[in-house]
Structures are given as structure tokens and as C-alpha cells.
Protein backbone atom coordinates (compact mmCIF):
# COMPACT_ATOMS: atom_id res chain seq x y z
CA UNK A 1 -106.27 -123.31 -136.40
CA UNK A 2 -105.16 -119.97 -135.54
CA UNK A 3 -103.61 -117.78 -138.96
CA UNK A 4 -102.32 -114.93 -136.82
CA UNK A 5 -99.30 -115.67 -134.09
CA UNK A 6 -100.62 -112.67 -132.30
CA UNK A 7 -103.71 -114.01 -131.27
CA UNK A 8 -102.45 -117.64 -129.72
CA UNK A 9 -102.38 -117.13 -125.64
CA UNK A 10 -100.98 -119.10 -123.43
CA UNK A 11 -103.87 -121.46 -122.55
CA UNK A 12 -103.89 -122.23 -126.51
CA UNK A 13 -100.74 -123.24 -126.18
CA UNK A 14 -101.47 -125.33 -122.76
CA UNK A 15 -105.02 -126.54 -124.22
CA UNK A 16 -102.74 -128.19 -127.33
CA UNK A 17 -99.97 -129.62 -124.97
CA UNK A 18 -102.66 -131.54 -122.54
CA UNK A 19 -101.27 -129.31 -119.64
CA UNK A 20 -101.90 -126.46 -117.52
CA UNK A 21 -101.22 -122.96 -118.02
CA UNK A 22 -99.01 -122.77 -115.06
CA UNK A 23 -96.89 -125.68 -116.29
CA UNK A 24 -96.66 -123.59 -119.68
CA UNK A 25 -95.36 -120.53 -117.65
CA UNK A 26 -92.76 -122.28 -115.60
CA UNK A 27 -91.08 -123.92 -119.74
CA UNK A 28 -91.49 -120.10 -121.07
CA UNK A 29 -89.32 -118.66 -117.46
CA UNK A 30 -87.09 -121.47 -117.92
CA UNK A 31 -87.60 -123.31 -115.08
CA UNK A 32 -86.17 -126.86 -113.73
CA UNK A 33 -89.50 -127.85 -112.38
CA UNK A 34 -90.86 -129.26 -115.71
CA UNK A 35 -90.27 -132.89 -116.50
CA UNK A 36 -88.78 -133.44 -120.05
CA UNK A 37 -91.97 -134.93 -121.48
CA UNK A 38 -94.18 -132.27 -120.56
CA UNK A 39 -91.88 -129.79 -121.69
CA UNK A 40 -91.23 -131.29 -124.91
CA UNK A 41 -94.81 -131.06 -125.62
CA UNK A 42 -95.55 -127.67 -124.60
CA UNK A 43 -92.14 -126.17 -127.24
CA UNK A 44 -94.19 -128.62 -129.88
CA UNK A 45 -97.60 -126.91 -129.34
CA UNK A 46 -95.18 -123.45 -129.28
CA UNK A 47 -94.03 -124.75 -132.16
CA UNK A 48 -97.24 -125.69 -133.89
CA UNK A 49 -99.69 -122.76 -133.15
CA UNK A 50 -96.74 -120.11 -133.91
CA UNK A 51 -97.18 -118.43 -129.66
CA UNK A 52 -94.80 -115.48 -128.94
CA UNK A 53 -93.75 -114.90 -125.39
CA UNK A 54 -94.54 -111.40 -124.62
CA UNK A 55 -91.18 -111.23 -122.28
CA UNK A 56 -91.97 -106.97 -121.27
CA UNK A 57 -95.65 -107.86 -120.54
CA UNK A 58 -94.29 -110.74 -118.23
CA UNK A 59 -91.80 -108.46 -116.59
CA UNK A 60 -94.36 -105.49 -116.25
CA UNK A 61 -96.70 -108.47 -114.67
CA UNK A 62 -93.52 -109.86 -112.07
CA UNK A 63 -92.77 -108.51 -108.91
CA UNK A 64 -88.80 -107.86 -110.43
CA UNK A 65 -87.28 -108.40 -113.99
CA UNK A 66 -83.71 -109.17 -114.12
CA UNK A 67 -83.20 -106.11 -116.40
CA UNK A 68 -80.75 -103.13 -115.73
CA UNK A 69 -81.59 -100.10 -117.92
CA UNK A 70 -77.82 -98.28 -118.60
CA UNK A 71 -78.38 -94.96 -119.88
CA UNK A 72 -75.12 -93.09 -120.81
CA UNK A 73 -75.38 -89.66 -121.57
CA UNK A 74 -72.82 -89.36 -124.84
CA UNK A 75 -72.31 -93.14 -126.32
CA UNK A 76 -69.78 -91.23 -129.18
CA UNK A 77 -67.50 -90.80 -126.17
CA UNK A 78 -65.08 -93.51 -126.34
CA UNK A 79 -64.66 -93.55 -122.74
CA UNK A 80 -68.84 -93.60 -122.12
CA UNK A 81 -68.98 -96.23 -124.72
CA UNK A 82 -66.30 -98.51 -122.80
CA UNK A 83 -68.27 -97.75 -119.49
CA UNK A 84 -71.23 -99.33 -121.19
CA UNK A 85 -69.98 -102.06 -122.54
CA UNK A 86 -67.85 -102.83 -119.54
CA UNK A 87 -71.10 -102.88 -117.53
CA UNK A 88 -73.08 -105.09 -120.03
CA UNK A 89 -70.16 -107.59 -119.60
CA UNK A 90 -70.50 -107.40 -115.89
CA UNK A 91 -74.37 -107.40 -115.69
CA UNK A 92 -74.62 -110.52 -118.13
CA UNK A 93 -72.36 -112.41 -116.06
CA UNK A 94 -73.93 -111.74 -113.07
CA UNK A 95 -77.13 -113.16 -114.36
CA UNK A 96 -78.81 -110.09 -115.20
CA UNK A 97 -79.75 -108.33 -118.66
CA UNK A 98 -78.82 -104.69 -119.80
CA UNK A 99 -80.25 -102.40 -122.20
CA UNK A 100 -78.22 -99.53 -122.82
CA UNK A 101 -79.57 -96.50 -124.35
CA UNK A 102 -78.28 -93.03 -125.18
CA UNK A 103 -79.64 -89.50 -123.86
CA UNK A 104 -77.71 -87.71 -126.27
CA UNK A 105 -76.73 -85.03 -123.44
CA UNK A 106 -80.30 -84.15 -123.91
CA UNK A 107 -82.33 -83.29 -120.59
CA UNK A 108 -85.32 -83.91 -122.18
CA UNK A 109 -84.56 -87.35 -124.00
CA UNK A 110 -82.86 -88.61 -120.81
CA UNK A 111 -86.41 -87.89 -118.69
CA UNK A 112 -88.37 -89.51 -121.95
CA UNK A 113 -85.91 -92.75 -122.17
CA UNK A 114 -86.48 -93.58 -118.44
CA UNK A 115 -90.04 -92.55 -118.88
CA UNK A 116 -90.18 -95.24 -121.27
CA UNK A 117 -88.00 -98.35 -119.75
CA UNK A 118 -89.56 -97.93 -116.29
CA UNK A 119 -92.81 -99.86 -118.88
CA UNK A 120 -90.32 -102.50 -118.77
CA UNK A 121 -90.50 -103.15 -114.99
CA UNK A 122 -86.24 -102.75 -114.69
CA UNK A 123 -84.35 -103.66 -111.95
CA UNK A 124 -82.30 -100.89 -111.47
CA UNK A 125 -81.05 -97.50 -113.44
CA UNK A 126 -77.35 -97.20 -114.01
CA UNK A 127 -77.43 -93.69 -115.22
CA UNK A 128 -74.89 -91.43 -116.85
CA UNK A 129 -76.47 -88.29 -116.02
CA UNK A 130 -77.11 -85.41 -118.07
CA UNK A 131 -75.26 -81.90 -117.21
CA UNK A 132 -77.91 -79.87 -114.84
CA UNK A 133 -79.71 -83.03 -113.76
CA UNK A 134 -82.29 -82.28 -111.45
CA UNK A 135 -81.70 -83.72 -108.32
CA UNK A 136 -85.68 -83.99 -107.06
CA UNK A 137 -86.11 -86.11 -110.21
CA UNK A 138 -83.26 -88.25 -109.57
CA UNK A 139 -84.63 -89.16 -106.05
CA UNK A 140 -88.20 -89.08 -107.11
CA UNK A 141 -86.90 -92.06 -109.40
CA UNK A 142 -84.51 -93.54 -106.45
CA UNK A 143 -88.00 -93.56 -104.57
CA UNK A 144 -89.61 -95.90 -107.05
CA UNK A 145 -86.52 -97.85 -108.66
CA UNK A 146 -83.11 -99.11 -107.45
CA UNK A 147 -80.92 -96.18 -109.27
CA UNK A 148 -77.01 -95.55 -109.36
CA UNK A 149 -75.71 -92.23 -111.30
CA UNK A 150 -72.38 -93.20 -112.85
CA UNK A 151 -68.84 -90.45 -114.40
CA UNK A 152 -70.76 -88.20 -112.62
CA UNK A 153 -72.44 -86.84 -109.36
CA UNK A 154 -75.96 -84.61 -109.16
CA UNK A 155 -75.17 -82.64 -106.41
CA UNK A 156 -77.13 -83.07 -103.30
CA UNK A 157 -78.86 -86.26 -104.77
CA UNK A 158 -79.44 -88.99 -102.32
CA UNK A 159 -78.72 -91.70 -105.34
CA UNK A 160 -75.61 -93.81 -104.59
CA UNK A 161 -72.83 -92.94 -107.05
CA UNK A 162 -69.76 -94.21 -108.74
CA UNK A 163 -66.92 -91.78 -110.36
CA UNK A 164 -63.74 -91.55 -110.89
CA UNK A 165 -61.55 -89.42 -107.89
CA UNK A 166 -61.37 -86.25 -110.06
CA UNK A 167 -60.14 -84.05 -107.68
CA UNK A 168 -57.29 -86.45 -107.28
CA UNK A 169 -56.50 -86.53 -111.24
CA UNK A 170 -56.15 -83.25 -111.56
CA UNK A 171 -54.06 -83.18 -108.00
CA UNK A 172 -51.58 -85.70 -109.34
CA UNK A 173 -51.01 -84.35 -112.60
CA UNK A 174 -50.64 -80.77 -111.60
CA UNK A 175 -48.53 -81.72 -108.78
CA UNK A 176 -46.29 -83.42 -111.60
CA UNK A 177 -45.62 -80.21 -113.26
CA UNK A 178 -45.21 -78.09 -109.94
CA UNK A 179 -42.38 -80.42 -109.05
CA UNK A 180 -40.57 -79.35 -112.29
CA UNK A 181 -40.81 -75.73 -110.88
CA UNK A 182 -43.40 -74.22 -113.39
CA UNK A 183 -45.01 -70.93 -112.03
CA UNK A 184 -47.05 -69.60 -114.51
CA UNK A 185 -50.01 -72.63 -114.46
CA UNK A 186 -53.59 -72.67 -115.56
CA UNK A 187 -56.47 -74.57 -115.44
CA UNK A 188 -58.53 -75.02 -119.04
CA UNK A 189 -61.81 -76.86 -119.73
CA UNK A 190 -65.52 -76.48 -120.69
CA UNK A 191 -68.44 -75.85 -118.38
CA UNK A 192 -66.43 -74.66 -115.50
CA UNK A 193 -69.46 -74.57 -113.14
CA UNK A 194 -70.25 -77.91 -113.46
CA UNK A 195 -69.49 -80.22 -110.65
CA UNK A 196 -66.72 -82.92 -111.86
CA UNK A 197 -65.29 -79.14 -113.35
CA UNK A 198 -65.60 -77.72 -109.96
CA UNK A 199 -63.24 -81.19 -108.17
CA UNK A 200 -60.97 -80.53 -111.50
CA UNK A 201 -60.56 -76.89 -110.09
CA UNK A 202 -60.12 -78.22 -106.52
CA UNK A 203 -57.37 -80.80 -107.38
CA UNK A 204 -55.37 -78.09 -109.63
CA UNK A 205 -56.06 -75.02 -106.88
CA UNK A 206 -54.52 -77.20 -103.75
CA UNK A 207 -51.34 -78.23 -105.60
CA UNK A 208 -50.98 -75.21 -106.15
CA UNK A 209 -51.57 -73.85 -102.86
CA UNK A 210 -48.94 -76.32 -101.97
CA UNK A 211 -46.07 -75.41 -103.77
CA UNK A 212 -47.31 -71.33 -103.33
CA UNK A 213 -48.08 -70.98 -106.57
CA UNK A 214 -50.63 -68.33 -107.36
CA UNK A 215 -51.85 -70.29 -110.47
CA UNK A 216 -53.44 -68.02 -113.56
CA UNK A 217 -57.13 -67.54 -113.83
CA UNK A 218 -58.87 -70.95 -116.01
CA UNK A 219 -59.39 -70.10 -119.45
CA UNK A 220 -62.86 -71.62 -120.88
CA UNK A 221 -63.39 -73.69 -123.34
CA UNK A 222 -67.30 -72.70 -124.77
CA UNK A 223 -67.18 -76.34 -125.89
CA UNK A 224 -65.70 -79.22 -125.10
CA UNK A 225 -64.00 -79.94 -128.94
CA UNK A 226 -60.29 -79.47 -129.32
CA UNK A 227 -60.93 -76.55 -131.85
CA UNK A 228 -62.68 -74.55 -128.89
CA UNK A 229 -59.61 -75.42 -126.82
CA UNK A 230 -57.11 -74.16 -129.29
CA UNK A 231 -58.95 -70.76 -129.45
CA UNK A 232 -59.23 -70.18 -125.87
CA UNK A 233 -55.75 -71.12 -125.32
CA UNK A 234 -54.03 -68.76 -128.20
CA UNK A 235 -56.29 -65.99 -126.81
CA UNK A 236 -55.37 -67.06 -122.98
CA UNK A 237 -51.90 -66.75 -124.32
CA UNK A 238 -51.86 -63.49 -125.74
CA UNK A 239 -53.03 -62.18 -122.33
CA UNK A 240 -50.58 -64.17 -120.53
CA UNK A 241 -47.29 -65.10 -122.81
CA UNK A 242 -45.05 -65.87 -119.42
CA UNK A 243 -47.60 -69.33 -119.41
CA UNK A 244 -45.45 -72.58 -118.92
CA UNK A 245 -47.88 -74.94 -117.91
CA UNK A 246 -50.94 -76.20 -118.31
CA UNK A 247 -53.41 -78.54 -117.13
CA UNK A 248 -56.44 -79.71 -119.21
CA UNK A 249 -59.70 -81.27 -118.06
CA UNK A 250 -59.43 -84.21 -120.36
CA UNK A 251 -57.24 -85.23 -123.70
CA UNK A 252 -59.58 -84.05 -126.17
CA UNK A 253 -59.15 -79.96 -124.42
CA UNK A 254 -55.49 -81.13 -124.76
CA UNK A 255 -55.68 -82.27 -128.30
CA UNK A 256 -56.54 -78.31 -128.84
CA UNK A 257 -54.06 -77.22 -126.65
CA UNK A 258 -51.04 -78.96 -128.26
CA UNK A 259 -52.25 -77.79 -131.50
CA UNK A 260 -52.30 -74.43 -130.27
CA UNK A 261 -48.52 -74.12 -128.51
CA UNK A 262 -47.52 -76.38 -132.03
CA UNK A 263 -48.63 -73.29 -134.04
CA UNK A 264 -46.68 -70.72 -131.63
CA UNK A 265 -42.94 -69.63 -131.96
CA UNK A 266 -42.67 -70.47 -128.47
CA UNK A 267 -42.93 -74.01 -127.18
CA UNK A 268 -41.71 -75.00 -123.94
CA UNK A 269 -45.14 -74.96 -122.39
CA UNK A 270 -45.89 -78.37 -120.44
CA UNK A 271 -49.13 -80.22 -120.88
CA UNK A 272 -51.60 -82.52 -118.80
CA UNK A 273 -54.48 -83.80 -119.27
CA UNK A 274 -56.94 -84.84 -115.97
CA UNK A 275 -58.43 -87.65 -117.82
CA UNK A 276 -57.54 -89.66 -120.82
CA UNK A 277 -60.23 -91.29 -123.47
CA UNK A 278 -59.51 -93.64 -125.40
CA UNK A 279 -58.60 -93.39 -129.21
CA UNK A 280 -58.71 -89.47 -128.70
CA UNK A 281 -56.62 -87.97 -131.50
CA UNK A 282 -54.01 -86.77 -129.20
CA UNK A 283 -51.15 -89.37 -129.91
CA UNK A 284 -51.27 -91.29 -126.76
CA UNK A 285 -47.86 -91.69 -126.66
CA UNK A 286 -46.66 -88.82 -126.22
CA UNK A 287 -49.56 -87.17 -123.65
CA UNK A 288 -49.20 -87.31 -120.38
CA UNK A 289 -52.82 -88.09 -118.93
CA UNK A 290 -54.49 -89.30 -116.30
CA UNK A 291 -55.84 -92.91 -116.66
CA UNK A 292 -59.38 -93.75 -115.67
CA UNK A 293 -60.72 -97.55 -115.76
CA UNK A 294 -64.44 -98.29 -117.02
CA UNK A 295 -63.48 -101.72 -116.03
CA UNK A 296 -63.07 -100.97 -112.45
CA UNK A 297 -66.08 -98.05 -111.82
CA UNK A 298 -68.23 -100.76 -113.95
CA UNK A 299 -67.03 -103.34 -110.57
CA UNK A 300 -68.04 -101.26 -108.42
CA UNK A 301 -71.27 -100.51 -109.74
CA UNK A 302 -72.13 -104.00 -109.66
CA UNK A 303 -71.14 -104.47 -106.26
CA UNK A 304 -73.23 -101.04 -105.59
CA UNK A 305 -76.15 -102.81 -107.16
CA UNK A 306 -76.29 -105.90 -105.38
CA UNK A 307 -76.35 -104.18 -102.17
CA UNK A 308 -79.39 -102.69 -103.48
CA UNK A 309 -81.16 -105.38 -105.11
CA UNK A 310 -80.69 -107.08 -101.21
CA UNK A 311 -82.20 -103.94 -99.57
CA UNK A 312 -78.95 -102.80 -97.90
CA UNK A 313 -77.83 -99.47 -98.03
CA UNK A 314 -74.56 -98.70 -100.19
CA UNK A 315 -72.34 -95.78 -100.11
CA UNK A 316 -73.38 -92.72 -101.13
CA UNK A 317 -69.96 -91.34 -103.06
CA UNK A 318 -68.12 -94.34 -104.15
CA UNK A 319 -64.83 -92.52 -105.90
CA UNK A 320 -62.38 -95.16 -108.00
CA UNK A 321 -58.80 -94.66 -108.03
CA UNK A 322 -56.99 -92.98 -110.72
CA UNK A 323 -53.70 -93.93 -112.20
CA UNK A 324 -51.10 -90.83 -113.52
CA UNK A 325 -49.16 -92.04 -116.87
CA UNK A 326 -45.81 -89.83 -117.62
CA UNK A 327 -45.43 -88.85 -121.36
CA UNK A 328 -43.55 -86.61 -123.61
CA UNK A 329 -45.67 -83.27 -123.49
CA UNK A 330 -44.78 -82.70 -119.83
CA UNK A 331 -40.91 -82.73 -119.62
């Protein structure tokens, strides 16, 4: 009789049932080539002597697991935490099993978490990469493991991926407020260098360019928090009081911004955001904003996947459409 569960193997388990250790294996993977009997007998003698599959060890000892490691860079961002849980949905019903951790926009714990599920033998990465990802450890990882980066792109990465068309949001909305003949426009976010920042820019400077609008330089944001925004805007305005217009990078820069014209004299300055996230504390109703669907990028990076998984080669840039939704704080 064995006292610890720990030390029962699988041919203890086989040696109690009266069968092989290969018929054992095929019950514990769930497969249709057991008969009833046998099977019966082997969950008894699982039963009996207390055996724990060791599911990791199994995978590590498989050619492929069926899991999909998701690892999201911020999961206290609504928006990131929809993206993951729209892509758990997707993954389960598609047969396959996620595990979603978070890097905490940490460099270091996003190397360390991958580090630590490629022990796991996983199918594929679906990674929300960190700002400042490097891209030779992105592709030294896309040599070894199916990978797709996910919200946002590591420039000059040879990884497949999925975001939304932010040049386009920012395009659409500013082109919104150009049409109501506002001249004195700017651009305000965080991290202006950054990439998705840079399309932001690009969106905002051509509709611009195509009305002939000189817009006003971007004011930074040293953080991306609503208090950050307010300050950079009631100092951008002091510099620049003639301001009408503005376009923000997402709702929570326009949370700060709305707070900021509120607590002016002067308020007939229109507002936009590039990209709206859910349960923000900007009152949705009234903000006009730039819809972005998890649901839909989370499709495509399933279809992305499976392309993978079958050895094909996907797209490199897969950009989902955006959808422009007409509030209050722009007329």
C-alpha cells in the first residue's frame, strides 16, 4: 500500500488495473481507444492508490501541448483585461487551453514569465508586449515557439501581429473636429516616442495636413493617469490660450483633459479621444471616442494562430478596424 500519492507512478496504477501502462496513458489523455471495462478499472486503481497525473510533465514530455500562454502587459487595464478574456473564450472553444498571466509593464517580469511557461511546453505566445521590447528577443522566441504580439507592434520584429488601425483612430477623430473648422489643434498623450504614439501622431498630423492646418506642437503627458493629463494640458494652455481642439491618445488622457477645460473660465474647447476603455471614469456618454473591439483583434488572433499551428505563414501586420462614436464633448 502506498501512504504518499506522490510516490504512485503510472505502472502502479497499470500493475493494480491488470493492464498496460500504455492503456493507462491513452484513459489519463482522454482517449476513445479504451474499452469501457478497461477504463473503468484503471479510474478504480486511480482511485484506490490516490495517482496524480502530472499534466506539465506530460506536456514537457509531448511533441505539442494544447496550451496558449497569454501574457498581457497591464491586466488593471480594462481594455487589456477584455482582450484576455476575449481570447480565453476563443482559445477554449477552439479546443485549446490558456493561461494568462500579467507582466506588470515590467521588462524584466515579462522575460521571467515566458522564461517560466516555455517549462510548460506551450503552443504558442499571445503576447501583450512590454514598452521597449526587444525585438532580437521577440524573434529569438518566434525561433523556438509559435508567437503573436497583440495592442501592440515591436518594431522591426518578424513576429506576426494583431492591433488595432491606430493611425486610422486618431485620423477619423481628428478629421471630425477639422470638419467643424477648428484651427488651433493638438495632439496630447504619454510616451510620445513609442510606436502606437508615433501612428497616433501620424493619423492626427495628415488630417491636418489635409484641411492645412498647421496643428500645435503635442503636449506630454509624463504618465499616462488623467491627473498627468490635466497638468500638461492647463500648462499647454497657458502657452497657447487660442487652443480649440484637442485630440487625446485614449479616454483616460481625456478624463484629465475635461477636468482641466471644466476648471477654466473658458470652455468651448472640443475633445477626442483615439481610443476608448471601458469603464474609464470619463462618462461615456458624453465622450466622443474611438471604439476598439477585443472581441474582434481576439478573432483574428485565433485565425493568426491556426495558420501557425499548420506551418503556414500569416501576415505580418494584421490591423483591425476601428469604429468612431459621436458624443457631447466634440460639438
Amino acid at each position: 500500500m502506498h501512504n504518499k500519492a506522490k510516490s504512485v507512478t503510472i505502472f502502479d496504477v497499470a500493475e493494480r488495473a491488470g493492464v498496460s501502462k500504455s492503456t493507462v496513458s491513452l484513459v489519463l489523455t482522454q482517449s476513445d481507444k479504451v474499452g469501457n471495462k478497461s477504463k473503468q478499472k484503471i479510474l478504480k486503481a486511480i482511485d484506490e492508490l490516490g495517482y496524480v497525473y502530472n499534466r506539465d510533465a506530460a506536456a514537457m514530455r509531448s511533441k505539442r501541448s494544447n496550451l496558449v500562454a497569454i501574457v498581457i502587459n497591464d491586466l488593471t487595464n480594462p481594455t487589456m483585461a477584455q482582450l484576455a478574456t476575449s481570447l480565453q473564450l476563443l482559445l477554449n472553444e477552439s479546443g485549446l487551453q490558456a493561461m494568462i498571466v500579467s507582466s506588470n509593464n515590467s521588462l524584466e517580469l515579462q522575460a521571467n514569465a515566458v522564461k517560466n511557461l516555455k517549462e510548460y511546453n506551450a503552443a504558442a505566445f499571445i503576447i501583450c508586449p512590454v514598452a521597449n521590447t526587444c525585438p532580437k528577443w521577440l524573434d529569438t522566441l518566434s525561433a523556438q515557439h509559435k508567437v503573436i504580439t497583440v495592442m501592440s507592434e515591436v518594431p522591426f520584429s518578424a513576429a506576426p501581429c494583431v492591433l488595432p488601425d491606430y493611425k486610422k483612430a486618431s485620423h477619423v477623430a481628428s478629421m471630425h473636429l477639422l470638419a467643424q473648422g477648428v484651427t488651433n489643434i493638438a495632439f496630447i498623450g504619454s510616451e510620445l516616442t513609442l510606436n502606437d504614439s508615433q501612428a497616433l501622431q501620424s493619423g492626427f498630423n495628415t488630417a491636418c495636413a489635409q484641411h492645412s492646418i498647421n496643428p500645435l506642437a503635442p503636449i506630454h503627458c509624463a504618465v499616462n493617469t488623467a491627473l498627468s493629463a490635466k497638468n500638461a494640458f492647463i500648462e499647454a494652455y497657458k502657452h497657447n490660450p487660442t487652443l480649440n481642439a484637442v485630440v487625446c491618445s485614449n479616454d483616460i488622457i481625456a478624463q484629465g483633459v475635461i477636468a482641466a477645460i471644466n476648471s477654466l473660465t473658458h470652455h468651448c474647447i472640443k475633445v477626442v479621444s483615439c481610443h476608448h476603455i471601458p469603464n474609464s471614469a470619463v462618462i461615456n456618454n458624453h465622450l466622443t471616442t474611438v471604439a476598439i473591439s477585443t472581441t474582434d483583434i481576439a478573432k483574428r488572433c485565433l485565425l493568426i494562430l491556426q495558420e501557425l499551428l499548420q506551418n503556414t505563414a500569416p501576415p505580418v501586420k494584421t490591423l483591425v478596424n476601428v469604429n468612431l462614436q459621436i458624443r457631447d464633448s466634440s460639438q
